[in-house]
Protein backbone atom coordinates (compact mmCIF):
# COMPACT_ATOMS: atom_id res chain seq x y z
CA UNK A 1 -47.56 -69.40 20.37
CA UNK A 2 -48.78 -71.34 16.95
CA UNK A 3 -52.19 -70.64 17.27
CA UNK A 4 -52.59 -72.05 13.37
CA UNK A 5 -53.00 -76.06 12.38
CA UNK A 6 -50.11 -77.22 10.79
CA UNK A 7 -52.77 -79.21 8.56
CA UNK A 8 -55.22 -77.55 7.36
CA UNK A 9 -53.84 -74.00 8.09
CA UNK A 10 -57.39 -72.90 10.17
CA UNK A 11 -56.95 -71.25 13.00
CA UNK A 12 -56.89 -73.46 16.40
CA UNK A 13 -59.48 -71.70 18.12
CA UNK A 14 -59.60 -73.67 21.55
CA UNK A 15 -55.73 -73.42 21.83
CA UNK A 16 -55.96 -69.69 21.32
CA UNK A 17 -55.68 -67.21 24.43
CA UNK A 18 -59.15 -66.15 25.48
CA UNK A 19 -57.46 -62.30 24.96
CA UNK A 20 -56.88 -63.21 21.71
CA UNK A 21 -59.68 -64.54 20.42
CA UNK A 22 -61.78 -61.76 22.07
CA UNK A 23 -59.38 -59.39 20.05
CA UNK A 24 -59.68 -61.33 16.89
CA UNK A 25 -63.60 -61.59 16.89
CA UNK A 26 -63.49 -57.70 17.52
CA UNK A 27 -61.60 -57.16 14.58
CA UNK A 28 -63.52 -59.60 12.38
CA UNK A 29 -66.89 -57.42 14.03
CA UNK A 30 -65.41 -53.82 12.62
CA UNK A 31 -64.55 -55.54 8.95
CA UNK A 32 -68.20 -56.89 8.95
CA UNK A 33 -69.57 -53.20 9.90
CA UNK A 34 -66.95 -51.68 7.52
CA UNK A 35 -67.84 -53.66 4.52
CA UNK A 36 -71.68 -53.64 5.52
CA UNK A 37 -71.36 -49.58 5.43
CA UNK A 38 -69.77 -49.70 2.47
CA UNK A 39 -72.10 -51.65 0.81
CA UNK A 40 -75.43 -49.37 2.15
CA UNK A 41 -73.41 -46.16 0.85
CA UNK A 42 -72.48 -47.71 -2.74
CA UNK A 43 -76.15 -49.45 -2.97
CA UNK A 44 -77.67 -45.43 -2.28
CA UNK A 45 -74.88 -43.87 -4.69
CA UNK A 46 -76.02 -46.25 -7.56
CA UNK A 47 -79.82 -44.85 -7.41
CA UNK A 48 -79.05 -41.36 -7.27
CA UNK A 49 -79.66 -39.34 -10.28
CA UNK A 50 -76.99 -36.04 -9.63
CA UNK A 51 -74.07 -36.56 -6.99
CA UNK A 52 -72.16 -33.56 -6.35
CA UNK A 53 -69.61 -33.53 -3.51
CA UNK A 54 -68.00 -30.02 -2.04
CA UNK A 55 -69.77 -28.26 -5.32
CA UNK A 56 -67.89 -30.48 -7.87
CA UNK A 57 -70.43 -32.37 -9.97
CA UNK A 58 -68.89 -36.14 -10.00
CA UNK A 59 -72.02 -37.70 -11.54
CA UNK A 60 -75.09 -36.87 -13.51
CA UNK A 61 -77.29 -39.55 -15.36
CA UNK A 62 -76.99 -39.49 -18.59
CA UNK A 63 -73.67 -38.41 -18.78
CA UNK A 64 -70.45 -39.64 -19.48
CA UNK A 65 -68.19 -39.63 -16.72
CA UNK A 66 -65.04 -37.80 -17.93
CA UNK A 67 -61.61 -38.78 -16.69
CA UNK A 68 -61.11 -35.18 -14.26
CA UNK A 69 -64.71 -35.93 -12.78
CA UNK A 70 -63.44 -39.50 -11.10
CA UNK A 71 -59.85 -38.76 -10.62
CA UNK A 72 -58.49 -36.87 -7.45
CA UNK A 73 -56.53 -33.54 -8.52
CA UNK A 74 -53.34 -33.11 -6.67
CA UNK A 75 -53.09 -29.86 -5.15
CA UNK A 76 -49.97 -27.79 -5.52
């Protein structure tokens, strides 16, 4: 089923299933929390002064970030 307008490429909510559109508004709902989250977290990151994560320093303030501090090392 073509649940898009052939005009103006929206979505045709009313000719949707009702399962669908219960499905799509859940999925639009976890992207909202997701990128809400992810905001908060990078919002507190930006004020701290030191970050370290598992004992490896990734920020200080007033430092230069070097390029091993923000990459992910491979492990062999």
């Amino acid at each position: 089923m073509n649940v898009r307008s052939k005009e103006s490429g929206k979505l045709a909510w009313l000719r949707m299933p009702e399962s669908a559109r219960f499905k799509l508004v859940k999925q639009i709902k976890e992207k909202l929390r997701q990128r809400t989250l992810e905001a908060k977290v990078w919002r507190e990151l930006l004020q701290v002064d030191d970050l370290t994560i598992n004992g490896t320093v990734v920020w200080k303030e007033n430092q230069q970030p070097s390029r091993s501090s923000t990459r992910y090392k491979k492990r062999r």
